[in-house]
C-alpha atoms as a PDB file:
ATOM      1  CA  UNK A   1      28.857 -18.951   3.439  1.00  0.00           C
ATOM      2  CA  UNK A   2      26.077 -16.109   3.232  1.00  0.00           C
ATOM      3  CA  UNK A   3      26.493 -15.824   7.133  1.00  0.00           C
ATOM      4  CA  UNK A   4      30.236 -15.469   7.209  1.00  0.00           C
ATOM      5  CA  UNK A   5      29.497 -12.484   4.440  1.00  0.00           C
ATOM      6  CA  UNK A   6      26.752 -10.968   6.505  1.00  0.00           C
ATOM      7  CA  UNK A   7      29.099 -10.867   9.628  1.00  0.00           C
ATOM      8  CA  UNK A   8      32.254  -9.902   7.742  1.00  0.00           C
ATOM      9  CA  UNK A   9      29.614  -7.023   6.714  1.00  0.00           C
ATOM     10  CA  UNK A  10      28.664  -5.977   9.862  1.00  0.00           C
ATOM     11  CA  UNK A  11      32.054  -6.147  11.300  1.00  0.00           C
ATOM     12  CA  UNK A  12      33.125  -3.956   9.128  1.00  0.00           C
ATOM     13  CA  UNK A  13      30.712  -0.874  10.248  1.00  0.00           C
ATOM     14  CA  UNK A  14      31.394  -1.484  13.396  1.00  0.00           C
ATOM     15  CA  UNK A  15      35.137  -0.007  12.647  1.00  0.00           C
ATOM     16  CA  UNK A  16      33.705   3.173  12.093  1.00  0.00           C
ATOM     17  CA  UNK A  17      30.572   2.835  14.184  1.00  0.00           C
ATOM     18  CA  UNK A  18      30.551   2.541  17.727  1.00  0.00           C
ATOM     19  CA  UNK A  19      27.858   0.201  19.009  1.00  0.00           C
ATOM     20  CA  UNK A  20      24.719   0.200  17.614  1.00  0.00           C
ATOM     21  CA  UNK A  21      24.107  -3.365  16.617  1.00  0.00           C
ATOM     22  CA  UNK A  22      20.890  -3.474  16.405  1.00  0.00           C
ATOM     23  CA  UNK A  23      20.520  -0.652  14.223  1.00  0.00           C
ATOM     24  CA  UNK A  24      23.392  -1.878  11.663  1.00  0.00           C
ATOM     25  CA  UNK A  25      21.929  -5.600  11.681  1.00  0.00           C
ATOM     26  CA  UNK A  26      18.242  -3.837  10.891  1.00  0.00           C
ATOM     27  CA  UNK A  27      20.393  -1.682   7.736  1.00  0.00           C
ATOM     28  CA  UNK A  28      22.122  -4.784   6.315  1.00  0.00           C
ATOM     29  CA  UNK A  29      18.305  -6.840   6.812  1.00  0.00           C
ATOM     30  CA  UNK A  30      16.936  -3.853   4.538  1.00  0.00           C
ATOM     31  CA  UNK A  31      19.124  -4.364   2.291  1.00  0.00           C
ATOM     32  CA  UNK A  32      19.325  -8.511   1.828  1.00  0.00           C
ATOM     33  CA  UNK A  33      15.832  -8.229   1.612  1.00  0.00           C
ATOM     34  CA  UNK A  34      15.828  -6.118  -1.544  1.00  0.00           C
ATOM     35  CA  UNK A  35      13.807  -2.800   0.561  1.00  0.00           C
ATOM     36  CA  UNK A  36      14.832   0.503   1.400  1.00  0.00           C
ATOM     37  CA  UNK A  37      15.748   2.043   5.046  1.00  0.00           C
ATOM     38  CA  UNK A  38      15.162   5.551   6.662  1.00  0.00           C
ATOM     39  CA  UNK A  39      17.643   6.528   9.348  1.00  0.00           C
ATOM     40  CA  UNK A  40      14.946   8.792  11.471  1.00  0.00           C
ATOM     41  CA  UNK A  41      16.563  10.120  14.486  1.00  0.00           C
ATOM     42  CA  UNK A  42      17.854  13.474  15.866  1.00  0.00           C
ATOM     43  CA  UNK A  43      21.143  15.322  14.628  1.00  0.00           C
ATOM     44  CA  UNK A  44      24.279  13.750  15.252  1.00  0.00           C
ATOM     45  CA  UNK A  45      23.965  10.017  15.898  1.00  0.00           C
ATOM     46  CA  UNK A  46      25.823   8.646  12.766  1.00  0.00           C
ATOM     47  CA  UNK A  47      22.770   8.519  10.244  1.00  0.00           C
ATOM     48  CA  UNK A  48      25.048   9.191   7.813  1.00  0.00           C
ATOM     49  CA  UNK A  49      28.202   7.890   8.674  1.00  0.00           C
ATOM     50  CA  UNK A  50      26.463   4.193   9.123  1.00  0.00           C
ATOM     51  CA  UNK A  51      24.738   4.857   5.244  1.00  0.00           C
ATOM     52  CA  UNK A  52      28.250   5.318   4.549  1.00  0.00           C
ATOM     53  CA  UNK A  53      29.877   2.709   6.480  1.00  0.00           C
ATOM     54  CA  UNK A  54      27.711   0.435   4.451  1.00  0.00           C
ATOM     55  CA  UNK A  55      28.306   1.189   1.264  1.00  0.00           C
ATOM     56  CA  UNK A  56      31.582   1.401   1.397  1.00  0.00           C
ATOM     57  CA  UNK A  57      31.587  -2.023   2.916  1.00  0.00           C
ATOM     58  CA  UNK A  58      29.837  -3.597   0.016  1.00  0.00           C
ATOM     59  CA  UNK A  59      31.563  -1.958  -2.928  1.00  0.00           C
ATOM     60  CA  UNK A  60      29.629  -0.647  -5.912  1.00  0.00           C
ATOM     61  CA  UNK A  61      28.924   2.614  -6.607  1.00  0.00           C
ATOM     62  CA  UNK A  62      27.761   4.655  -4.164  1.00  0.00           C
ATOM     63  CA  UNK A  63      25.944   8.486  -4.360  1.00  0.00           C
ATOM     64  CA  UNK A  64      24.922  10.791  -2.371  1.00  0.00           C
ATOM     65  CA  UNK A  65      22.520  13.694  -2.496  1.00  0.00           C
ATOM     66  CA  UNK A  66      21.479  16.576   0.136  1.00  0.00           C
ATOM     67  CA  UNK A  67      18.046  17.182  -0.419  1.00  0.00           C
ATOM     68  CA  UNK A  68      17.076  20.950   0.055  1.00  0.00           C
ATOM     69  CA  UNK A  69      13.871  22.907  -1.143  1.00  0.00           C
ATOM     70  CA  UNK A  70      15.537  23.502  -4.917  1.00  0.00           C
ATOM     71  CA  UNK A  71      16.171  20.570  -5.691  1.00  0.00           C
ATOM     72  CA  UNK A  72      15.103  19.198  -8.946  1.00  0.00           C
ATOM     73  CA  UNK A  73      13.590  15.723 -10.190  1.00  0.00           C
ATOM     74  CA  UNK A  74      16.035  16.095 -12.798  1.00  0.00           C
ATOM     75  CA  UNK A  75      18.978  16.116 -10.369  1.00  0.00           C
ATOM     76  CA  UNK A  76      17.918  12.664  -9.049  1.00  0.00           C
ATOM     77  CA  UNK A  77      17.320  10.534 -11.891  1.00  0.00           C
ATOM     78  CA  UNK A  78      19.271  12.480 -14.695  1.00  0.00           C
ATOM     79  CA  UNK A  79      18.233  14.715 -17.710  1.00  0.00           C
ATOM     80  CA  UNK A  80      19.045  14.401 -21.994  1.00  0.00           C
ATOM     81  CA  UNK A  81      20.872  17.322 -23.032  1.00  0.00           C
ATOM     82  CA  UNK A  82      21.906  18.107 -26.615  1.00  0.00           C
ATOM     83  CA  UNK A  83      25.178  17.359 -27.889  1.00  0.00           C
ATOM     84  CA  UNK A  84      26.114  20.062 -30.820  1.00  0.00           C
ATOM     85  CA  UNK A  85      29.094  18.264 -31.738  1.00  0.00           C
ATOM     86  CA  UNK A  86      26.832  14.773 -32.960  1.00  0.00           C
ATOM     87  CA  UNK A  87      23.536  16.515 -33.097  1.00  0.00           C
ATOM     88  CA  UNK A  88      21.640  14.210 -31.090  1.00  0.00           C
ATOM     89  CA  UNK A  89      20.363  14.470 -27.281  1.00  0.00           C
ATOM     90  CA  UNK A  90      22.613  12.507 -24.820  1.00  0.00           C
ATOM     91  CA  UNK A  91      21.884  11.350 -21.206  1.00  0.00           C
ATOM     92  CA  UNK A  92      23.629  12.136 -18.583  1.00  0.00           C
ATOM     93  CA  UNK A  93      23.265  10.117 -15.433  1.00  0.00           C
ATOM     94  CA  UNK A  94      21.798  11.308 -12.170  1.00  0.00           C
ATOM     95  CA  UNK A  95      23.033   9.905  -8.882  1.00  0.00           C
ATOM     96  CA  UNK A  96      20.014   7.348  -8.636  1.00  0.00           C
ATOM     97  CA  UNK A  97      22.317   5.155 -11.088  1.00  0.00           C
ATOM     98  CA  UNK A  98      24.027   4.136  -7.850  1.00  0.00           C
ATOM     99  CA  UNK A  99      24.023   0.945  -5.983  1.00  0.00           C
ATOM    100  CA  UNK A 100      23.636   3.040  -2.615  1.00  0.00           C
ATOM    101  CA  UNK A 101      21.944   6.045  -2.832  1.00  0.00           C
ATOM    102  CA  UNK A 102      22.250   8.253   0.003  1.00  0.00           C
ATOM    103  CA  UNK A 103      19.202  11.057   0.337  1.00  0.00           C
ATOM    104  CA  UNK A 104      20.479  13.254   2.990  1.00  0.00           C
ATOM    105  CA  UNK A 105      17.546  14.972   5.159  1.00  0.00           C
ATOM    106  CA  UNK A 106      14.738  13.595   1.977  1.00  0.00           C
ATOM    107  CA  UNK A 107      12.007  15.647   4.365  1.00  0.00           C
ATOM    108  CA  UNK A 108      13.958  19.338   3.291  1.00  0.00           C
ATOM    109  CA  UNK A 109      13.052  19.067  -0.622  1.00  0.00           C
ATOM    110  CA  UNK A 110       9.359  19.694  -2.239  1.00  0.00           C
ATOM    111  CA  UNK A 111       6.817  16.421  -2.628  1.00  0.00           C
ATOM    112  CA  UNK A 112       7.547  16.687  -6.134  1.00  0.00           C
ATOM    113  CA  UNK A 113      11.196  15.720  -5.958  1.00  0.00           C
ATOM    114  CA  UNK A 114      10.819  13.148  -3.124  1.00  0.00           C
ATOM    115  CA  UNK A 115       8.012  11.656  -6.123  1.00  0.00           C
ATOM    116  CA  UNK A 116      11.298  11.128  -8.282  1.00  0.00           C
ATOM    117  CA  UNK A 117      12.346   8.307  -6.066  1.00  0.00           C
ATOM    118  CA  UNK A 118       9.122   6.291  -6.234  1.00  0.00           C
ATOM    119  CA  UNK A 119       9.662   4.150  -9.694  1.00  0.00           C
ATOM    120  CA  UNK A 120      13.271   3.721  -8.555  1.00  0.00           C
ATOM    121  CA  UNK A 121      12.717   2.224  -4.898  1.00  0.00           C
ATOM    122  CA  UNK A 122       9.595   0.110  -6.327  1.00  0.00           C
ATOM    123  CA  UNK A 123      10.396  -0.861  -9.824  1.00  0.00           C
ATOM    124  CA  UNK A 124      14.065  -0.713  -9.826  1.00  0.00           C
ATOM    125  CA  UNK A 125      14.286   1.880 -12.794  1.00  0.00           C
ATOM    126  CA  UNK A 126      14.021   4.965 -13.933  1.00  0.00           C
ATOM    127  CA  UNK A 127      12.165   6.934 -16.795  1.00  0.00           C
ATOM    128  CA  UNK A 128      13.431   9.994 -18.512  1.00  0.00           C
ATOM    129  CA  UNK A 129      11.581  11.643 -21.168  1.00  0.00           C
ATOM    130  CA  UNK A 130       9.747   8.318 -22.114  1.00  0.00           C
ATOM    131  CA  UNK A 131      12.520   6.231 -21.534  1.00  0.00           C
ATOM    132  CA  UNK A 132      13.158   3.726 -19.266  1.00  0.00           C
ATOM    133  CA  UNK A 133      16.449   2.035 -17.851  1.00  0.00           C
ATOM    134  CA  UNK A 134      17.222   0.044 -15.335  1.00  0.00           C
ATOM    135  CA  UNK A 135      19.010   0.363 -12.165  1.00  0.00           C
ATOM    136  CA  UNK A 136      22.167  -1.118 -11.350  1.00  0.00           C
ATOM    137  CA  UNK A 137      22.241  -4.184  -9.223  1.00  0.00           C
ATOM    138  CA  UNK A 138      21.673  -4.225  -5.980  1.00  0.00           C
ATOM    139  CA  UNK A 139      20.135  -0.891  -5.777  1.00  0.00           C
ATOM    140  CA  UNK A 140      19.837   0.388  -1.939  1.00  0.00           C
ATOM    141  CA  UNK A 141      18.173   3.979  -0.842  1.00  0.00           C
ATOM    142  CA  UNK A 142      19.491   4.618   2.510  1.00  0.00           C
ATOM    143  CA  UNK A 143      17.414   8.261   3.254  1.00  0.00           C
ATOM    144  CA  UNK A 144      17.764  10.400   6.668  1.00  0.00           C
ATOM    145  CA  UNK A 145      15.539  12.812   8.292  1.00  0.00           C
ATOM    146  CA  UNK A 146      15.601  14.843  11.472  1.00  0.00           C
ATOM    147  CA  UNK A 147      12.081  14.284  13.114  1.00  0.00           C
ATOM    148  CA  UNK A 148      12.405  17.185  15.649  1.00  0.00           C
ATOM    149  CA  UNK A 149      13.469  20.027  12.722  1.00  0.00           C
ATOM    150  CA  UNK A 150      10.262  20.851  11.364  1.00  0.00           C
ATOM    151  CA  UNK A 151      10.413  24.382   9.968  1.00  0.00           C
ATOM    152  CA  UNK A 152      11.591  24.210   6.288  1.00  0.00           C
ATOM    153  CA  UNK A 153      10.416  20.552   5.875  1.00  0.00           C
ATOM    154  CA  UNK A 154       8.366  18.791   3.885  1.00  0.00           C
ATOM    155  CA  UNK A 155       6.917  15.673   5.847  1.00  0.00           C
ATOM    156  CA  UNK A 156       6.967  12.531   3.730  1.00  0.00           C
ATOM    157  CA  UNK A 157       3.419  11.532   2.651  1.00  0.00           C
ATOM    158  CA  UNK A 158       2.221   8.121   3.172  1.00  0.00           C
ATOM    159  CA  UNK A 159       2.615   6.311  -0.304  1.00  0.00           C
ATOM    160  CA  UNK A 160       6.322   7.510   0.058  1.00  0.00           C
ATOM    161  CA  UNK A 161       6.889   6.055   3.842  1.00  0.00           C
ATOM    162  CA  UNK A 162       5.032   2.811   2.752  1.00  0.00           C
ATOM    163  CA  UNK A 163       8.254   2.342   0.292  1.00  0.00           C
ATOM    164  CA  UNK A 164      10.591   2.144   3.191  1.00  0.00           C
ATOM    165  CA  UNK A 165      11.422  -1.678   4.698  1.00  0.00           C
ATOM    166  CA  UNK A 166      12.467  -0.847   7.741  1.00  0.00           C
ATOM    167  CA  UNK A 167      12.144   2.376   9.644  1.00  0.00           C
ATOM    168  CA  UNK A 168      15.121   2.455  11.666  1.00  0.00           C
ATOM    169  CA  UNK A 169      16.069   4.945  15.309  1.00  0.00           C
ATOM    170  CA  UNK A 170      19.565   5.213  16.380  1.00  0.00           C
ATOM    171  CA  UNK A 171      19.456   6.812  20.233  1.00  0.00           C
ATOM    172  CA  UNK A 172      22.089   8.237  21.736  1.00  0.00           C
ATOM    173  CA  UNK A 173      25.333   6.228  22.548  1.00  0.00           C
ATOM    174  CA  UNK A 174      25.496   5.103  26.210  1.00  0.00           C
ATOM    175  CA  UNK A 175      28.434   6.527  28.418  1.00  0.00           C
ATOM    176  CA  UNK A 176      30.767   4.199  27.760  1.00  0.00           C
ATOM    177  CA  UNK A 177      29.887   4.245  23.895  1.00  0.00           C
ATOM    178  CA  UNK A 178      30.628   8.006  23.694  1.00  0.00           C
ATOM    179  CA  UNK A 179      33.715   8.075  25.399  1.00  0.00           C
ATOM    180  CA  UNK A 180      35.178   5.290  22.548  1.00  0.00           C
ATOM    181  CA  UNK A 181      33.287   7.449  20.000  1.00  0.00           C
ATOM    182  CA  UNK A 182      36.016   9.995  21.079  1.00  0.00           C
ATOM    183  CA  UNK A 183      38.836   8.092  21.295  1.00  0.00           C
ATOM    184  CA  UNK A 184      38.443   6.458  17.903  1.00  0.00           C
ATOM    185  CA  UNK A 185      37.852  10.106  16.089  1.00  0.00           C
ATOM    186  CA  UNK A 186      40.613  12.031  18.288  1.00  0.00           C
ATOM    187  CA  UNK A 187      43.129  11.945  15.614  1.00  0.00           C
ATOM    188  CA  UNK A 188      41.962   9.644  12.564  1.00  0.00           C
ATOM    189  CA  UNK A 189      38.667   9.412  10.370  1.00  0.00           C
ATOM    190  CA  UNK A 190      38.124   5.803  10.290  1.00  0.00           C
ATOM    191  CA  UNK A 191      35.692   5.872   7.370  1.00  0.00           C
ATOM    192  CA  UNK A 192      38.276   7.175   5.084  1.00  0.00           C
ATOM    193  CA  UNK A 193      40.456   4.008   5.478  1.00  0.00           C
ATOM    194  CA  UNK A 194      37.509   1.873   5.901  1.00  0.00           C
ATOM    195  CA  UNK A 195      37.824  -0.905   2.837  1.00  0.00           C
ATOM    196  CA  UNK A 196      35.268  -2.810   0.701  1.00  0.00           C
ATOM    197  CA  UNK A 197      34.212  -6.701   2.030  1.00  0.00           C
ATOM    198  CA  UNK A 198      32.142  -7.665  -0.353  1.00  0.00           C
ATOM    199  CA  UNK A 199      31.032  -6.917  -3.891  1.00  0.00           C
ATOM    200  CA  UNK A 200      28.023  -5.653  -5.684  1.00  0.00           C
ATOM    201  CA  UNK A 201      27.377  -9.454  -7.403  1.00  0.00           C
ATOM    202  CA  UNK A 202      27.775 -10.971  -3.838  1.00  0.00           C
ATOM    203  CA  UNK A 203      24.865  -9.034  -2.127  1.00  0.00           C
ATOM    204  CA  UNK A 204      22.716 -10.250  -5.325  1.00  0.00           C
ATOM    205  CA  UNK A 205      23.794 -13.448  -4.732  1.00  0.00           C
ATOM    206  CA  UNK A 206      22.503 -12.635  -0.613  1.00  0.00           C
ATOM    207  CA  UNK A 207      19.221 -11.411  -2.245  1.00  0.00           C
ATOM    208  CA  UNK A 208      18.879 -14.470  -4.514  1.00  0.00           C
ATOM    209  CA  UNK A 209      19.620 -17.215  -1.216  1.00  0.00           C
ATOM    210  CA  UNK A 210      17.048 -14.556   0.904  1.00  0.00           C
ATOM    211  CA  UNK A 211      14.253 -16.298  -1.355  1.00  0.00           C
ATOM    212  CA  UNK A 212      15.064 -19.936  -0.313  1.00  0.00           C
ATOM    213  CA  UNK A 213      14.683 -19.348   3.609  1.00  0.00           C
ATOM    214  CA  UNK A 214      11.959 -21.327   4.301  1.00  0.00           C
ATOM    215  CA  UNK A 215       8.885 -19.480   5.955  1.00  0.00           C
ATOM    216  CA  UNK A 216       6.116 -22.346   7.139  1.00  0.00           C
ATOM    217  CA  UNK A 217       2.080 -21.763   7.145  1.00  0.00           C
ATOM    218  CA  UNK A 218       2.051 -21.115  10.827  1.00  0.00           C
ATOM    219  CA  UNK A 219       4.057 -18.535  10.290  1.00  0.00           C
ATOM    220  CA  UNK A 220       3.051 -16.972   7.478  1.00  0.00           C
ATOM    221  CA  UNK A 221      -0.620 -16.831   9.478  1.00  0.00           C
ATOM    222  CA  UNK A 222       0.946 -15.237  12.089  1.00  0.00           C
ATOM    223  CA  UNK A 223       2.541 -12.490   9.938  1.00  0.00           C
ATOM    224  CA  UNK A 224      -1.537 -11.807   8.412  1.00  0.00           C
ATOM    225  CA  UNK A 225      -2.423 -12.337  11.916  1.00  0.00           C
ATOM    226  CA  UNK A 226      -0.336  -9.156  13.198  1.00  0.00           C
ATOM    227  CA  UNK A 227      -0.993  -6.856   9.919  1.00  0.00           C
ATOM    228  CA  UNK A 228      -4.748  -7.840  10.249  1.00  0.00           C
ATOM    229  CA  UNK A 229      -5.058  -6.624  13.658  1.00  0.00           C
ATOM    230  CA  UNK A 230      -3.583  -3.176  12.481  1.00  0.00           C
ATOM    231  CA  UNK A 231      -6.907  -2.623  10.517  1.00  0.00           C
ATOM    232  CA  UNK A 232      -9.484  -2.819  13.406  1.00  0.00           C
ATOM    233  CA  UNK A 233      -7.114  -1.722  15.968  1.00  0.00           C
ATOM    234  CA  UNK A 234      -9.199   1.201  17.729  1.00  0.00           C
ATOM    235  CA  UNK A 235      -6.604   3.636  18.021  1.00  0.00           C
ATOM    236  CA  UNK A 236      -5.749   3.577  14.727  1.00  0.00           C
ATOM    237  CA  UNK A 237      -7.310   5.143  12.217  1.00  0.00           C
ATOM    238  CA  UNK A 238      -5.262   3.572   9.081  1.00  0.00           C
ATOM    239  CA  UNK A 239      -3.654   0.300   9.396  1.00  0.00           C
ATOM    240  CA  UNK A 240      -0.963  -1.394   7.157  1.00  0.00           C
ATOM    241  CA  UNK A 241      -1.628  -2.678   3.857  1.00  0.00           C
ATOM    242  CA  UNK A 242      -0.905  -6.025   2.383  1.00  0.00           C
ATOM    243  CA  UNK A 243       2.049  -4.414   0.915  1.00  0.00           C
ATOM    244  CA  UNK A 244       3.399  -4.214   4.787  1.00  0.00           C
ATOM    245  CA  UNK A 245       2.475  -8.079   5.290  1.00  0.00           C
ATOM    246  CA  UNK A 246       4.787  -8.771   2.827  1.00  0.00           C
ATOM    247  CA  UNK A 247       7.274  -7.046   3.299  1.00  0.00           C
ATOM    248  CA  UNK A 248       7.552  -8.472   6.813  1.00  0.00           C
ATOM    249  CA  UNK A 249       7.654 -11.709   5.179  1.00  0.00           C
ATOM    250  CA  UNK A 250      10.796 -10.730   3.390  1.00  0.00           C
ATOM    251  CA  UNK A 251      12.666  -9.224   6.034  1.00  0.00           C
ATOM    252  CA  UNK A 252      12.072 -11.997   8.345  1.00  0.00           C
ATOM    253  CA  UNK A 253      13.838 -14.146   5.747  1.00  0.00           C
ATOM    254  CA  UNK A 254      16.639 -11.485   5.566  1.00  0.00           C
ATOM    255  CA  UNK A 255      16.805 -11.836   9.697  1.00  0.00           C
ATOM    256  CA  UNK A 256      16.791 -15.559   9.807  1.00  0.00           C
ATOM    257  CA  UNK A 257      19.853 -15.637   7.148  1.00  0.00           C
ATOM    258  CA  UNK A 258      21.911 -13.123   9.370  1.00  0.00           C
ATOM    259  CA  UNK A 259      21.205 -15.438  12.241  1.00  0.00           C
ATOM    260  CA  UNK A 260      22.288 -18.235  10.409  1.00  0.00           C
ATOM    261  CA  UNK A 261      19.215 -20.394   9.785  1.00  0.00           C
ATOM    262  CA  UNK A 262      17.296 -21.563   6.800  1.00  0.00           C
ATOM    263  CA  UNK A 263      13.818 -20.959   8.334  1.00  0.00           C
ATOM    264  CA  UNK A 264      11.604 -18.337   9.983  1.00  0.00           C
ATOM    265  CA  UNK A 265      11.189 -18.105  13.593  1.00  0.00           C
ATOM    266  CA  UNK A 266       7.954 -15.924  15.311  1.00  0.00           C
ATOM    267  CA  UNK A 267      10.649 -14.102  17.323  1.00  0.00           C
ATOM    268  CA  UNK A 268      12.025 -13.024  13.731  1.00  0.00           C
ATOM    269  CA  UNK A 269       9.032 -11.535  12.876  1.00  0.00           C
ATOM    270  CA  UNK A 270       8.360  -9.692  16.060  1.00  0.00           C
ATOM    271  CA  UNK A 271      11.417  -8.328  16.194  1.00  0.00           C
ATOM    272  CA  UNK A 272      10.460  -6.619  12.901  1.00  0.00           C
ATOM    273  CA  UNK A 273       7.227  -5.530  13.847  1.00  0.00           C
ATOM    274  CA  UNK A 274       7.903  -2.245  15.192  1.00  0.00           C
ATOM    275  CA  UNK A 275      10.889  -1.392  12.962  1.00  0.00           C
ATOM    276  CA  UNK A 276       9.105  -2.274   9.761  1.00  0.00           C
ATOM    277  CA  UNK A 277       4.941  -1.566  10.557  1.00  0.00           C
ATOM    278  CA  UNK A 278       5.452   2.081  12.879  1.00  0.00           C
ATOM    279  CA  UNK A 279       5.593   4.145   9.973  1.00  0.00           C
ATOM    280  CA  UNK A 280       2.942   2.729   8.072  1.00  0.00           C
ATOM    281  CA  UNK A 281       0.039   3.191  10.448  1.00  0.00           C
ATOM    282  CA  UNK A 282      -2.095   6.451  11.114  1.00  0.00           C
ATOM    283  CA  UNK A 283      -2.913   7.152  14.727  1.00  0.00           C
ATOM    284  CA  UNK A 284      -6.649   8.965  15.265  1.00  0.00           C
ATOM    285  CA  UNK A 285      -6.284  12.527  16.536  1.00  0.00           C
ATOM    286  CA  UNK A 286      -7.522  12.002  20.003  1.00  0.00           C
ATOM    287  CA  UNK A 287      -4.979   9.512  20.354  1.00  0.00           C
ATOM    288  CA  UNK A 288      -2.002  11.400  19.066  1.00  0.00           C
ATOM    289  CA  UNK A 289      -3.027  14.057  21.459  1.00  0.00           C
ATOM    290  CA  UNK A 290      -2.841  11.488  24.687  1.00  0.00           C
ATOM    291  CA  UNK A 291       0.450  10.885  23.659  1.00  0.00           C
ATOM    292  CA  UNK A 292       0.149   7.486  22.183  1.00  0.00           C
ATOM    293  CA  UNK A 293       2.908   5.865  19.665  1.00  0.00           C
ATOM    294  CA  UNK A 294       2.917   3.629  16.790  1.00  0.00           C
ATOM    295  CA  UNK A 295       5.406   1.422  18.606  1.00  0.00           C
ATOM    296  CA  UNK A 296       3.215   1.055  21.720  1.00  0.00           C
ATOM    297  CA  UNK A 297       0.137  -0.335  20.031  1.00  0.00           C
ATOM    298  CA  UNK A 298       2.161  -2.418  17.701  1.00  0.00           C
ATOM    299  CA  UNK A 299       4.116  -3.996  20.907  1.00  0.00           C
ATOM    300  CA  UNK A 300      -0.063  -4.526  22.451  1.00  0.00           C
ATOM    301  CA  UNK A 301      -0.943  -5.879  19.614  1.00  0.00           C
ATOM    302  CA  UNK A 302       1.942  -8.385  19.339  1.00  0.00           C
ATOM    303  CA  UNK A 303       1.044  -9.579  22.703  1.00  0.00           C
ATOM    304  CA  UNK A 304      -2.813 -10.091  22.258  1.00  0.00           C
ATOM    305  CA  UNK A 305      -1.737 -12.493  19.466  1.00  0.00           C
ATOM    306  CA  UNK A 306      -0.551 -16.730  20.684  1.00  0.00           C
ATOM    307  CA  UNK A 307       2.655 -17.439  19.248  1.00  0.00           C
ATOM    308  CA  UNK A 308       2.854 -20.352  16.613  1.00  0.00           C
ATOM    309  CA  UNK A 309       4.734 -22.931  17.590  1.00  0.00           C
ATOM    310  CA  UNK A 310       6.942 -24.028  14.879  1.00  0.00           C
ATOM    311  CA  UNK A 311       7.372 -27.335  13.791  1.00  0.00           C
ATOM    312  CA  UNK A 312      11.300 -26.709  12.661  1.00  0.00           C
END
């Protein structure tokens, strides 16, 4: 039953977006797993439109904010304001009260209002003035950025990347993938008729079942095994913390359940590696300067380490 949902998901986005499987299967794993995703990628490759798709796909309430240099905490999570008429202060409600939260560009507004989000995405509630609520359920942020628009940015510090699942690239659309792009947009918007397949309680309920799939020891070693390595890696200067060990733990889970099975494989895990430990590390100067990447130590340090065999 969870698989048919997770498909009938995914089938759905891929009405309004054309291609990009991996991508939307890496969204919909952030988001059974109970983490956050950041569409990173240039200008123009659906970042949006898939944050859309999605939500729109699950029901619920869905926000969505463009972040730009005066933007306020207070026009995330909400503010009191005084109400003449009763003489008492009321709340109003800022967009963060959302199942899906969209932050649109998050690197174009000041440190202090990306801050805002960090109770939200790690506690799953907000505080205003001393008091705290909670979020709805499921509570998704879904933020974009533009990595080659620098000027007028404010680069995301490393606490706030760390919050992020899964960071997930787009590319550009093959050929073939462009030219269908076209067709399908020529006259209609398909995301306007695009209808809901699920239900807020139902991706709780996906959340809930994501905590059953079995992960064994040998596997669980192997997930240490990898983060571990990131720490005395010489080209790196910080590794992950054990904050990125588990969460690879979770979103294998969320990966085995949208390939229909009730346990971890290795090959979930390291095809979550790069997606979900890249924007954690720190790369040493002299490296950056030679050119090298996250994902190009991660995918040597994934092969210097044997494979458990699992017993499943």
């Amino acid at each position: 039953m969870h698989f048919s949902i997770c498909q009938t998901i995914l089938q759905n986005i891929s009405r309004v977006i054309v291609g990009k499987s991996r991508p939307m299967e890496l969204l919909l794993t952030a988001l059974i797993a109970e983490g956050h995703a950041l569409l990173n990628d240039v200008p123009g490759v659906g970042k949006t439109l898939m944050a859309k798709a999605l939500a729109k796909s699950i029901g619920g309430s869905f926000k969505r904010v463009q972040f730009t240099p005066d933007l306020l905490p207070a026009d995330i999570t909400g503010f009191n304001i005084y109400d003449q008429k009763n003489s008492e202060f009321k709340f109003q409600p800022g967009p963060v009260m959302s199942n899906v939260l969209l932050a649109d560009e998050i690197n174009r507004t000041v440190p202090r209002t990306q801050a805002s989000l960090l109770e939200s995405m790690e506690e799953r509630q907000v505080t205003v003035d001393g008091v705290t609520l909670p979020l709805p359920r499921p509570f998704f942020v879904v933020a974009t950025q533009n990595p080659i628009d620098m000027e007028g940015t404010f680069p995301l510090p490393e606490a706030q990347l760390d919050r992020f699942l899964l960071c997930i690239d787009l590319g550009y659309p093959s050929r073939e993938e462009e030219a269908k792009i076209l067709e399908r947009f020529q006259q209609d918007d398909p995301l306007s008729e695009l209808q809901p397949v699920a239900a807020p309680h139902r991706i709780f309920e996906l959340q809930q079942a994501r905590e059953k799939i079995l992960v064994s020891a040998p596997v669980r070693e192997y997930i240490v095994a990898i983060v571990e390595a990131t720490r005395s890696f010489p080209a790196l200067r910080y590794g992950a913390s054990p904050r990125g060990s588990l969460h690879l733990l979770k979103a294998a889970q969320a990966l085995a359940m949208l390939r229909n099975r009730e346990y971890v494989l290795p090959d979930d895990v390291k095809a979550l590696v790069v997606p979900l430990l890249s924007h954690r590390l720190i790369l040493r100067m002299e490296e950056q300067l030679k050119g090298v990447t996250a994902p190009e130590i991660l995918q040597e340090i994934v092969t210097g380490i044997p494979v458990p065999v699992s017993d499943e």
